[in-house]
PDB file of N, CA and C in Angstrom:
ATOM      1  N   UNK A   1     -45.883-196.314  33.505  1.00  0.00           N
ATOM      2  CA  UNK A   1     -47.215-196.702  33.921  1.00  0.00           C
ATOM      3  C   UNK A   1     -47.300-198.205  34.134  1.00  0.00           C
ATOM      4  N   UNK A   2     -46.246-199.307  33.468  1.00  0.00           N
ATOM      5  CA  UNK A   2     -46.562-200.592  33.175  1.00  0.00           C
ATOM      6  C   UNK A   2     -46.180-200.695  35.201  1.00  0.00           C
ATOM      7  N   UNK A   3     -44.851-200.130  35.139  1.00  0.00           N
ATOM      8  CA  UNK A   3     -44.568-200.670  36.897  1.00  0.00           C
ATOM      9  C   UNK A   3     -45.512-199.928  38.013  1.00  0.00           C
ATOM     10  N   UNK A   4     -46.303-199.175  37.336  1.00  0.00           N
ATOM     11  CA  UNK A   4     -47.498-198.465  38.590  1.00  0.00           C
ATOM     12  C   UNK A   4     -48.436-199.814  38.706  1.00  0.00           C
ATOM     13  N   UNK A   5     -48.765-200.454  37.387  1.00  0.00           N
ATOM     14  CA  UNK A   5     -49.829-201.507  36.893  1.00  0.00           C
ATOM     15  C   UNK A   5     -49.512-202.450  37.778  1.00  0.00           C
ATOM     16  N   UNK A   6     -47.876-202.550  37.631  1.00  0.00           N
ATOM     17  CA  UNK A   6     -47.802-203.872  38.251  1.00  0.00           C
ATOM     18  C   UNK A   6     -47.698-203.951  39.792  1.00  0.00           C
ATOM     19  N   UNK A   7     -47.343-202.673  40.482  1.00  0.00           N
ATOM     20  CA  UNK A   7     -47.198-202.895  41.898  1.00  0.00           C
ATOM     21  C   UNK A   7     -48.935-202.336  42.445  1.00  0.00           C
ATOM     22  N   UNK A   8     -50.189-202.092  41.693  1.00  0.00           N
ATOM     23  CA  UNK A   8     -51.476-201.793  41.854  1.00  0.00           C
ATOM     24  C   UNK A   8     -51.912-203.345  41.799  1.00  0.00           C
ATOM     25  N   UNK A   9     -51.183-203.923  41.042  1.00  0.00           N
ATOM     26  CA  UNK A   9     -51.653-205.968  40.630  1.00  0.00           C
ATOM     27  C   UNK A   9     -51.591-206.661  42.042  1.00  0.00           C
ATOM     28  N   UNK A  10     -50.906-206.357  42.740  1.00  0.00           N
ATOM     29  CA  UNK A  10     -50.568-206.929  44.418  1.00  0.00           C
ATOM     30  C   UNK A  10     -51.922-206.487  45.207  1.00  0.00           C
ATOM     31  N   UNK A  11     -52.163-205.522  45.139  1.00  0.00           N
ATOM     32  CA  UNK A  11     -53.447-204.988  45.903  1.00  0.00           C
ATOM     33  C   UNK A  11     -54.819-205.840  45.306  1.00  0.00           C
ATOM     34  N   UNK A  12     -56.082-206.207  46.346  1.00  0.00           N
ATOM     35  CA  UNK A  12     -57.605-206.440  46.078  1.00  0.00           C
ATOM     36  C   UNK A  12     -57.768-205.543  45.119  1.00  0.00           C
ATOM     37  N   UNK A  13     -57.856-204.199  45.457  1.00  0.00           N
ATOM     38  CA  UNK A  13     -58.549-202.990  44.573  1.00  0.00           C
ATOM     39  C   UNK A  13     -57.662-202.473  43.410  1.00  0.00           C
ATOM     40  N   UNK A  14     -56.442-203.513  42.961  1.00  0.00           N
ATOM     41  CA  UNK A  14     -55.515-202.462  42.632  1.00  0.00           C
ATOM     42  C   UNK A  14     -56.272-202.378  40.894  1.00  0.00           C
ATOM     43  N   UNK A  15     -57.008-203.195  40.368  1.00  0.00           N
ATOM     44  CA  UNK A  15     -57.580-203.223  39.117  1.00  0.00           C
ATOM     45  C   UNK A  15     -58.277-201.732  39.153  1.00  0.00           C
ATOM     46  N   UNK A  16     -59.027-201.684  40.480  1.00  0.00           N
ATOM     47  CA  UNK A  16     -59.777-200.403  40.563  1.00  0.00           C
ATOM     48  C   UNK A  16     -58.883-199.328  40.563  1.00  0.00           C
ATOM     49  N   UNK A  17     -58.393-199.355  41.003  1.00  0.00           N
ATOM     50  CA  UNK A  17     -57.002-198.142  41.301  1.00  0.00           C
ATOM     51  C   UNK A  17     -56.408-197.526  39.820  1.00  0.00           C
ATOM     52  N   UNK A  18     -56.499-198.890  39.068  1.00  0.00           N
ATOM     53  CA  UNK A  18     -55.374-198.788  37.681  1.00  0.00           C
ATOM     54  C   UNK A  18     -56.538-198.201  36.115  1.00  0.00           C
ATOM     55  N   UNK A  19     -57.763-198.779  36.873  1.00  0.00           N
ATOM     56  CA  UNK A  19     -58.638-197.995  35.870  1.00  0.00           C
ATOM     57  C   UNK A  19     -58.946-196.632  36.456  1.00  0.00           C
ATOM     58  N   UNK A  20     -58.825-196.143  37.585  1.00  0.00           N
ATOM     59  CA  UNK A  20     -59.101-194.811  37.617  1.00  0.00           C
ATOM     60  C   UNK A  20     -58.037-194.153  37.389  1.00  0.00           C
ATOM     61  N   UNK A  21     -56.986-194.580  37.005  1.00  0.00           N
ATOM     62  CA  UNK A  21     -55.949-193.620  36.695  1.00  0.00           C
ATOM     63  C   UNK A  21     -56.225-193.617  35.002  1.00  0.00           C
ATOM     64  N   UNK A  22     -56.304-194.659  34.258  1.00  0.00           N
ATOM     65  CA  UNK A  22     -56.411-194.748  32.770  1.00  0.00           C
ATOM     66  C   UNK A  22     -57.182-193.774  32.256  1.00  0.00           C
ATOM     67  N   UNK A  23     -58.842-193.403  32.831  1.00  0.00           N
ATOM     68  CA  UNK A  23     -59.435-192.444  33.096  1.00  0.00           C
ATOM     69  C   UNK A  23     -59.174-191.207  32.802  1.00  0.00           C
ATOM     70  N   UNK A  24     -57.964-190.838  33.078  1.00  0.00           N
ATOM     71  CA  UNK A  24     -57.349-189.417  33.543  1.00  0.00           C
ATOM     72  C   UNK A  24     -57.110-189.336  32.403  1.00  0.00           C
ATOM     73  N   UNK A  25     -56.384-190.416  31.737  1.00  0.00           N
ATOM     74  CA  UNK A  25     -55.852-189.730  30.654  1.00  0.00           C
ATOM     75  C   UNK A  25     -56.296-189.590  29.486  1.00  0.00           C
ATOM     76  N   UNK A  26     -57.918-189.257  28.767  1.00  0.00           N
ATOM     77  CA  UNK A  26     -58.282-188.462  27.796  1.00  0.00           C
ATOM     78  C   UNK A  26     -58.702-186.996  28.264  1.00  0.00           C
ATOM     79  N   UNK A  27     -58.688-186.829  29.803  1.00  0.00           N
ATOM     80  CA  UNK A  27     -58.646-185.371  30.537  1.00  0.00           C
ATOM     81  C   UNK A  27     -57.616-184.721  30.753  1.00  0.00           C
ATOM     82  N   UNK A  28     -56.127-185.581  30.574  1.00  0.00           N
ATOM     83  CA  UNK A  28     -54.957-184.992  31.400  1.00  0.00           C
ATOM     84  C   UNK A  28     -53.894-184.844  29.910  1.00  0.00           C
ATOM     85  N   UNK A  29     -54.285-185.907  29.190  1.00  0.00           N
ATOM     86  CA  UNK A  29     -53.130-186.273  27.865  1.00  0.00           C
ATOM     87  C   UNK A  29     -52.329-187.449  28.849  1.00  0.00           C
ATOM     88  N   UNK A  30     -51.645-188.454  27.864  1.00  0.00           N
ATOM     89  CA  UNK A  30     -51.032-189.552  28.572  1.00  0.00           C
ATOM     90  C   UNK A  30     -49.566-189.413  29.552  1.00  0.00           C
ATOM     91  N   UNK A  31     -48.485-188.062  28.584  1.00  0.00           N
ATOM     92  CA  UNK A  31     -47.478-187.803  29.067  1.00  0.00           C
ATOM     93  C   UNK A  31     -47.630-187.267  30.382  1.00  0.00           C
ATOM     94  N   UNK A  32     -48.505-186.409  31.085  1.00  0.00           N
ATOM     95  CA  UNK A  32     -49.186-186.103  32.168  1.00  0.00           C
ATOM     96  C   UNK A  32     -49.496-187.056  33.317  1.00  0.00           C
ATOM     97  N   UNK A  33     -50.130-188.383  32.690  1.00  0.00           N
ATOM     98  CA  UNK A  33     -50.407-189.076  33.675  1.00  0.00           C
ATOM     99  C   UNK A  33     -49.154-190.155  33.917  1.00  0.00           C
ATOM    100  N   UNK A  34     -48.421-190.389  32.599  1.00  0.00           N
ATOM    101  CA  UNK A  34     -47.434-190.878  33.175  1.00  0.00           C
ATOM    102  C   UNK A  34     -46.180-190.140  33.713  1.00  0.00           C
ATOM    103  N   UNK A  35     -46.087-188.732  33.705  1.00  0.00           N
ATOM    104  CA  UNK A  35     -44.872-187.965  34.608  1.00  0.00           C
ATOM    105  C   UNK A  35     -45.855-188.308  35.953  1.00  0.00           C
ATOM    106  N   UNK A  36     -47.107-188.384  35.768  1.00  0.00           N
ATOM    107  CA  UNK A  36     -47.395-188.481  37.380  1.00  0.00           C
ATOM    108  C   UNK A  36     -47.480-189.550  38.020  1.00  0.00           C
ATOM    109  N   UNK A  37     -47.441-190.639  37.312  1.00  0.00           N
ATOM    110  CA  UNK A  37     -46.932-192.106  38.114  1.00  0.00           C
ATOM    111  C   UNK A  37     -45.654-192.435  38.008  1.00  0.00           C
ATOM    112  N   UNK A  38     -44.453-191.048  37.515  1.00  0.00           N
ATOM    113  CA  UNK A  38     -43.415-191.257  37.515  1.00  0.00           C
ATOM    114  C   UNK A  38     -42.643-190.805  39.013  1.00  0.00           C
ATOM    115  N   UNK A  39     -43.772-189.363  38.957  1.00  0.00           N
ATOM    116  CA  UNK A  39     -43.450-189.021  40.074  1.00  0.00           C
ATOM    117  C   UNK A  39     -43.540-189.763  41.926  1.00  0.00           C
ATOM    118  N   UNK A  40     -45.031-190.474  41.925  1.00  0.00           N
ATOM    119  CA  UNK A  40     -45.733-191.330  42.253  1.00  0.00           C
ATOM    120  C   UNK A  40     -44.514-192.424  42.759  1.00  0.00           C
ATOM    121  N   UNK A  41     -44.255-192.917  42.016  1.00  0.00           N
ATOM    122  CA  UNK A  41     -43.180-194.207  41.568  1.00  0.00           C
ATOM    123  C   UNK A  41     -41.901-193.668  43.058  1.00  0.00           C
ATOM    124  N   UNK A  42     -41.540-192.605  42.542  1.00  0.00           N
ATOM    125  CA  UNK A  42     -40.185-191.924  43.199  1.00  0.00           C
ATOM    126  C   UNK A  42     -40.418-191.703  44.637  1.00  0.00           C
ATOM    127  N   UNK A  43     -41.642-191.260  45.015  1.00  0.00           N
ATOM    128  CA  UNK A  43     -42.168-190.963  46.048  1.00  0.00           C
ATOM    129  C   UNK A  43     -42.405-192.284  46.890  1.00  0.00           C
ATOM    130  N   UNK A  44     -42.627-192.910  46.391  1.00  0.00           N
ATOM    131  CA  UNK A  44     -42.675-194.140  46.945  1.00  0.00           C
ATOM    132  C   UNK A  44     -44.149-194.203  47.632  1.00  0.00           C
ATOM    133  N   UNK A  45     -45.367-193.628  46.633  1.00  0.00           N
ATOM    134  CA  UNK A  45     -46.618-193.523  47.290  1.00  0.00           C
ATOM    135  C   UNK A  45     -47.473-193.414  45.953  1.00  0.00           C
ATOM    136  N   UNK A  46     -47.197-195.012  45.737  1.00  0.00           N
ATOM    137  CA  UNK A  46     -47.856-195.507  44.417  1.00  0.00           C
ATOM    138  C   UNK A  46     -49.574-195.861  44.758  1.00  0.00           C
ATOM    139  N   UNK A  47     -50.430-194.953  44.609  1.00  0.00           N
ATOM    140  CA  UNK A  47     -52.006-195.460  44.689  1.00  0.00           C
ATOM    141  C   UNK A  47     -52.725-194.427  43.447  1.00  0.00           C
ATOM    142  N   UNK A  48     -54.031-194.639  43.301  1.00  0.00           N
ATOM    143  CA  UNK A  48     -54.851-193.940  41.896  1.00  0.00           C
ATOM    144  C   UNK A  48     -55.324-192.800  42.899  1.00  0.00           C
ATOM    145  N   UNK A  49     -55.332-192.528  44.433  1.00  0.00           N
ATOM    146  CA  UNK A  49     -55.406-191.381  45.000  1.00  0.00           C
ATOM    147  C   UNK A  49     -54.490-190.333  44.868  1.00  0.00           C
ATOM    148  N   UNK A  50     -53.292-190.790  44.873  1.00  0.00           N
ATOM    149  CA  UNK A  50     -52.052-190.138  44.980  1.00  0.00           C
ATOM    150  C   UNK A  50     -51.597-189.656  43.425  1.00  0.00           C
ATOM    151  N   UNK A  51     -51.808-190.662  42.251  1.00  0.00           N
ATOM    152  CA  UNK A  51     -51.428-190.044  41.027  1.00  0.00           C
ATOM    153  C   UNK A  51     -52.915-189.322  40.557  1.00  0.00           C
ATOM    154  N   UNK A  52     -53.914-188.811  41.060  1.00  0.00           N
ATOM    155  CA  UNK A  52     -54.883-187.820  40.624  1.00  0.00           C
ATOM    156  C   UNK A  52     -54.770-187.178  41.274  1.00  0.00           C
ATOM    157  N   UNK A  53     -54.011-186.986  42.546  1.00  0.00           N
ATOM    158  CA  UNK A  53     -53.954-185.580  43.172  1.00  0.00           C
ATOM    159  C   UNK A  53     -52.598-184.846  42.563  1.00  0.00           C
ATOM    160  N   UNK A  54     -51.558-186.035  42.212  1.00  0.00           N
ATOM    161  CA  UNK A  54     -50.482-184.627  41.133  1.00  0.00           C
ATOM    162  C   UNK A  54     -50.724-184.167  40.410  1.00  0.00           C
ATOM    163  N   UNK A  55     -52.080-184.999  39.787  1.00  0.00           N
ATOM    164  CA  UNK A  55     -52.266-184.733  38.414  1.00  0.00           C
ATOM    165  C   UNK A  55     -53.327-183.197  38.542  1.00  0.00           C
ATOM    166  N   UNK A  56     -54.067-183.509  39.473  1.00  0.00           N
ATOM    167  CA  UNK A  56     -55.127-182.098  39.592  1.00  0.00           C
ATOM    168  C   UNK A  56     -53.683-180.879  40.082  1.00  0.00           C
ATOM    169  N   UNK A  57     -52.911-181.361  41.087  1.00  0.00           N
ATOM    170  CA  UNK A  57     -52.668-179.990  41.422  1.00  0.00           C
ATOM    171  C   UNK A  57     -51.207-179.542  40.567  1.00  0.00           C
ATOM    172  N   UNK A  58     -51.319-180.049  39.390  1.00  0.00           N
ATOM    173  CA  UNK A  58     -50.278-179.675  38.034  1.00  0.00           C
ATOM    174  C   UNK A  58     -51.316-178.793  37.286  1.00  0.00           C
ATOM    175  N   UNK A  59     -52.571-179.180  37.025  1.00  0.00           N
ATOM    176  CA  UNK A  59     -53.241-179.262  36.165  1.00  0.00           C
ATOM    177  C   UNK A  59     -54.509-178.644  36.332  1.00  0.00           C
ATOM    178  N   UNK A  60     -55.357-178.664  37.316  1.00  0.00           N
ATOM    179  CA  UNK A  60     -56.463-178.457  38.155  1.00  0.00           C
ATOM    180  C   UNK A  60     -56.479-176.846  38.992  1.00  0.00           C
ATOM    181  N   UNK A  61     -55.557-176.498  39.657  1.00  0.00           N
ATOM    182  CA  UNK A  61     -55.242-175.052  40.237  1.00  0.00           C
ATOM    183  C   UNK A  61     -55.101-174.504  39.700  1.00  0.00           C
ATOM    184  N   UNK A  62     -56.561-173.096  40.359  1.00  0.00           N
ATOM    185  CA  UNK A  62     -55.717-171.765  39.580  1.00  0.00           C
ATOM    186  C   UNK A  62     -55.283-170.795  40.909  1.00  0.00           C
ATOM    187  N   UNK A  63     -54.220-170.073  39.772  1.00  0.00           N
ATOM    188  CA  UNK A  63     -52.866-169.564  40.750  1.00  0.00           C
ATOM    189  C   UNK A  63     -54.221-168.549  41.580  1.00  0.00           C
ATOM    190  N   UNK A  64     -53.956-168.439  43.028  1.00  0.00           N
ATOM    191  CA  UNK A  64     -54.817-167.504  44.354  1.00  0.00           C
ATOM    192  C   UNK A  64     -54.216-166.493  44.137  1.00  0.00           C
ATOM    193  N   UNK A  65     -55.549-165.617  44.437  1.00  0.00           N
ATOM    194  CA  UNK A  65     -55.440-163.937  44.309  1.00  0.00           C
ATOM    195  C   UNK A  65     -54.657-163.675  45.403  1.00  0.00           C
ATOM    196  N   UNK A  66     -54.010-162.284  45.235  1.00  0.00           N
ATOM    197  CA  UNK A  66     -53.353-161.737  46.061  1.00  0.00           C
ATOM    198  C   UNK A  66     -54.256-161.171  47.090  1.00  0.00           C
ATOM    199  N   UNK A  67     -54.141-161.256  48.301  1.00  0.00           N
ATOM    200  CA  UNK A  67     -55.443-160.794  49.137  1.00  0.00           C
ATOM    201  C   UNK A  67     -55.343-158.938  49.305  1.00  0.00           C
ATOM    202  N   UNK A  68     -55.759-158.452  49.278  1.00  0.00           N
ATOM    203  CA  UNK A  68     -55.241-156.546  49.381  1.00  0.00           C
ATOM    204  C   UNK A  68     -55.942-156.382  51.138  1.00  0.00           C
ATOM    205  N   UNK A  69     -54.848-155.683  51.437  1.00  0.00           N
ATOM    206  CA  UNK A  69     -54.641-155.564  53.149  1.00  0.00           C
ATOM    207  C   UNK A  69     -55.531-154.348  53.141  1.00  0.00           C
ATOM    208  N   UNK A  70     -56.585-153.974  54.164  1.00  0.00           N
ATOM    209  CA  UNK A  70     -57.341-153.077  54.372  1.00  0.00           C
ATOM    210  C   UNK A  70     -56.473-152.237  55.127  1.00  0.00           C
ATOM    211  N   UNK A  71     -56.958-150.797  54.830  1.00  0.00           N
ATOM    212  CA  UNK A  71     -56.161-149.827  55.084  1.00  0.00           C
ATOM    213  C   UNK A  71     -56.539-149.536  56.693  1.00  0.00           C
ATOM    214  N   UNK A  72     -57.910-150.160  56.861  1.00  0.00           N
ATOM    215  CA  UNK A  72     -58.398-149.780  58.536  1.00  0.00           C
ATOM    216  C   UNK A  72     -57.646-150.997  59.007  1.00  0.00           C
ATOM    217  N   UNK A  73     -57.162-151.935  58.984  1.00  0.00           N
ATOM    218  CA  UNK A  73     -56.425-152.965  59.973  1.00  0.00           C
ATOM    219  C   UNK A  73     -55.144-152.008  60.132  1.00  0.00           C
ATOM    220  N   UNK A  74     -54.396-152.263  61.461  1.00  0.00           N
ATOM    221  CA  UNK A  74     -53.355-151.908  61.569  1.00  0.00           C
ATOM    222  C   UNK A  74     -51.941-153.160  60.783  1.00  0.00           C
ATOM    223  N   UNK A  75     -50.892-152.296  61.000  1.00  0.00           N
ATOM    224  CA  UNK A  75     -50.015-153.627  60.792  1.00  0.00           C
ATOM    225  C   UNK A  75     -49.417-154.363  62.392  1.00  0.00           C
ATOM    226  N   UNK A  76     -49.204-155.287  61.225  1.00  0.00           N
ATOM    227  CA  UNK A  76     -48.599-156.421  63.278  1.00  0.00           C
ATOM    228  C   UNK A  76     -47.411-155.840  63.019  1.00  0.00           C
ATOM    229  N   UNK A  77     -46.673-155.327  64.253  1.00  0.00           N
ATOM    230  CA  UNK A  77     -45.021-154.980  64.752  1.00  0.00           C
ATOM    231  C   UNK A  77     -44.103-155.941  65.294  1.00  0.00           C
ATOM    232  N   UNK A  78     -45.402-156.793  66.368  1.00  0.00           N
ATOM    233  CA  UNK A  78     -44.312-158.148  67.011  1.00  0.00           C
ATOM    234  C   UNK A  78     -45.111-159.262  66.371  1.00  0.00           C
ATOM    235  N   UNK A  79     -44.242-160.400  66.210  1.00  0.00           N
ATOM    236  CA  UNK A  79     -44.829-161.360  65.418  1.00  0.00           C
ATOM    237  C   UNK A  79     -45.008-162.120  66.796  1.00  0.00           C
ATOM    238  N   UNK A  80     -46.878-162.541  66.494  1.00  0.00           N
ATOM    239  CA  UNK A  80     -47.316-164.244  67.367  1.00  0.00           C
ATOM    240  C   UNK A  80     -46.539-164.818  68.219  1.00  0.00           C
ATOM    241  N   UNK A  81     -46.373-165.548  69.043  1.00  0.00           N
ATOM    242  CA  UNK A  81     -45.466-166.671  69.427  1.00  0.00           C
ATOM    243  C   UNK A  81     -46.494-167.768  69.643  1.00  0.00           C
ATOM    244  N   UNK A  82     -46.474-169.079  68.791  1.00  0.00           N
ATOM    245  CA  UNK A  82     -46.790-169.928  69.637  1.00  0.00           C
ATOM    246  C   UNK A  82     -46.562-170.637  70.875  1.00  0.00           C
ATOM    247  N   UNK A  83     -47.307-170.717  71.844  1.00  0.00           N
ATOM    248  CA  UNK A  83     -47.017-170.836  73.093  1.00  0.00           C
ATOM    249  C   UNK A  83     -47.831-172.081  73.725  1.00  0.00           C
ATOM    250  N   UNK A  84     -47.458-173.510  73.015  1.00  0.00           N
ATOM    251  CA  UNK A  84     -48.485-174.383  73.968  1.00  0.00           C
ATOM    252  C   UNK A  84     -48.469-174.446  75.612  1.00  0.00           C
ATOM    253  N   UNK A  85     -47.838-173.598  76.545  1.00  0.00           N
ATOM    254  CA  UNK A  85     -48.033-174.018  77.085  1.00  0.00           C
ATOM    255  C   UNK A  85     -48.964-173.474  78.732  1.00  0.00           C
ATOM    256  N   UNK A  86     -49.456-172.354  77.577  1.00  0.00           N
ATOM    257  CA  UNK A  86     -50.318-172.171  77.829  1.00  0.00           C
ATOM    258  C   UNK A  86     -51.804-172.592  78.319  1.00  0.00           C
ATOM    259  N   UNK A  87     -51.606-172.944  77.130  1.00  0.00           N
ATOM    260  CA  UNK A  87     -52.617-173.982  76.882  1.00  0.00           C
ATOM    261  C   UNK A  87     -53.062-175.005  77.944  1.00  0.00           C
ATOM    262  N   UNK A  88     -51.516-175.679  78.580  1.00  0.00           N
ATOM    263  CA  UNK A  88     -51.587-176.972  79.564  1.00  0.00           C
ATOM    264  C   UNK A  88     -51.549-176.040  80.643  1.00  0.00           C
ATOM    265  N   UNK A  89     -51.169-175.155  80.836  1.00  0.00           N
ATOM    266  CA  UNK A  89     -51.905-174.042  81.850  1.00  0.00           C
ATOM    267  C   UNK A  89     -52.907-173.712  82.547  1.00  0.00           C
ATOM    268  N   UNK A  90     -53.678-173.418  81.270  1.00  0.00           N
ATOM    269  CA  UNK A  90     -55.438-173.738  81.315  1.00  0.00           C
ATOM    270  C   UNK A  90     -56.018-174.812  81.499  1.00  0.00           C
ATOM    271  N   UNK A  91     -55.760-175.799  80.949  1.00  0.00           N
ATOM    272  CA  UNK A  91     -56.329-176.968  81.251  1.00  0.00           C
ATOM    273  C   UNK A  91     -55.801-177.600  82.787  1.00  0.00           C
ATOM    274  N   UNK A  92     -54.765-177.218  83.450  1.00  0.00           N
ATOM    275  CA  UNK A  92     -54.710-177.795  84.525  1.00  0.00           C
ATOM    276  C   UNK A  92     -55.230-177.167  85.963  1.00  0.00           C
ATOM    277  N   UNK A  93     -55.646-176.193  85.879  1.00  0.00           N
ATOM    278  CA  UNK A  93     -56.257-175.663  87.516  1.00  0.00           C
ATOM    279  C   UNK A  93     -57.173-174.449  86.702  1.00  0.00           C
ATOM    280  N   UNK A  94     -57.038-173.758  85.657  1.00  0.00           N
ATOM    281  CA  UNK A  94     -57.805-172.638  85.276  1.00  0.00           C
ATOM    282  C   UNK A  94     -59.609-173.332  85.813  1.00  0.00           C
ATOM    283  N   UNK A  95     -60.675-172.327  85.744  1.00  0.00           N
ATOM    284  CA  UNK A  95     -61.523-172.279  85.869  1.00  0.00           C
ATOM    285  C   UNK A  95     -62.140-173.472  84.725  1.00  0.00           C
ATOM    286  N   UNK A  96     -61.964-173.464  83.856  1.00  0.00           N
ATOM    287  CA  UNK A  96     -62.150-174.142  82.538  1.00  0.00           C
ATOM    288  C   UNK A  96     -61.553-175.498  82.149  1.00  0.00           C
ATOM    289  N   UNK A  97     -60.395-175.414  83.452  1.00  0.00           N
ATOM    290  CA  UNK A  97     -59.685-176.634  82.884  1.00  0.00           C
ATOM    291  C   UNK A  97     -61.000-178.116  83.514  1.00  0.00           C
ATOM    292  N   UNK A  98     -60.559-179.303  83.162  1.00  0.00           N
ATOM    293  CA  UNK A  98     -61.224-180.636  83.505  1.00  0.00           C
ATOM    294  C   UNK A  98     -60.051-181.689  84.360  1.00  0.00           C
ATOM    295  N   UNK A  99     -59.132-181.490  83.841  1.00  0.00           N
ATOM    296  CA  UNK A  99     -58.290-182.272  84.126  1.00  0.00           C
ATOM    297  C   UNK A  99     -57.293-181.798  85.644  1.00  0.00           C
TER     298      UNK A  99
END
């Protein structure tokens, strides 16, 4: 945490930055917030935005329901293709296009 402190010390806001992380930690426990300015550190994307978003999504998420497939949808056989170019298709002489 001391080298998060100190490369937040270079920044205008970095005082602000370094108290909203301190913050965290009677919500997170300290070992928490510092694996997450450890992680932070490694990443090379040291800000108090970036170590509260590891910290929520360690800590903060709960695991998503499994969605249950309705028995009236069919299933897909061929998978999608994305196809931009379509797209520049439409936009160049279609009825709709502008350009």
């Amino acid at each position: 945490m001391s080298e998060v402190r100190i490369l937040l010390e270079e920044r205008s806001d970095g005082d602000r930055q370094f108290v909203g992380i301190l913050t965290v930690v009677g919500r997170y426990g300290l070992e928490p917030v510092a694996s997450a300015c450890t992680q932070a550190l490694a990443d090379k994307t040291v800000s108090s935005d970036v170590i509260l978003a590891i910290l929520s999504k360690r800590h903060d998420e709960q695991p998503l329901e499994q969605v249950q497939l309705s028995a009236q949808l069919p299933l897909l056989t061929v998978v999608p293709i994305a196809d931009c170019k379509r797209y520049d298709r439409l936009m160049k002489g279609s009825v709709y296009g502008t350009a």
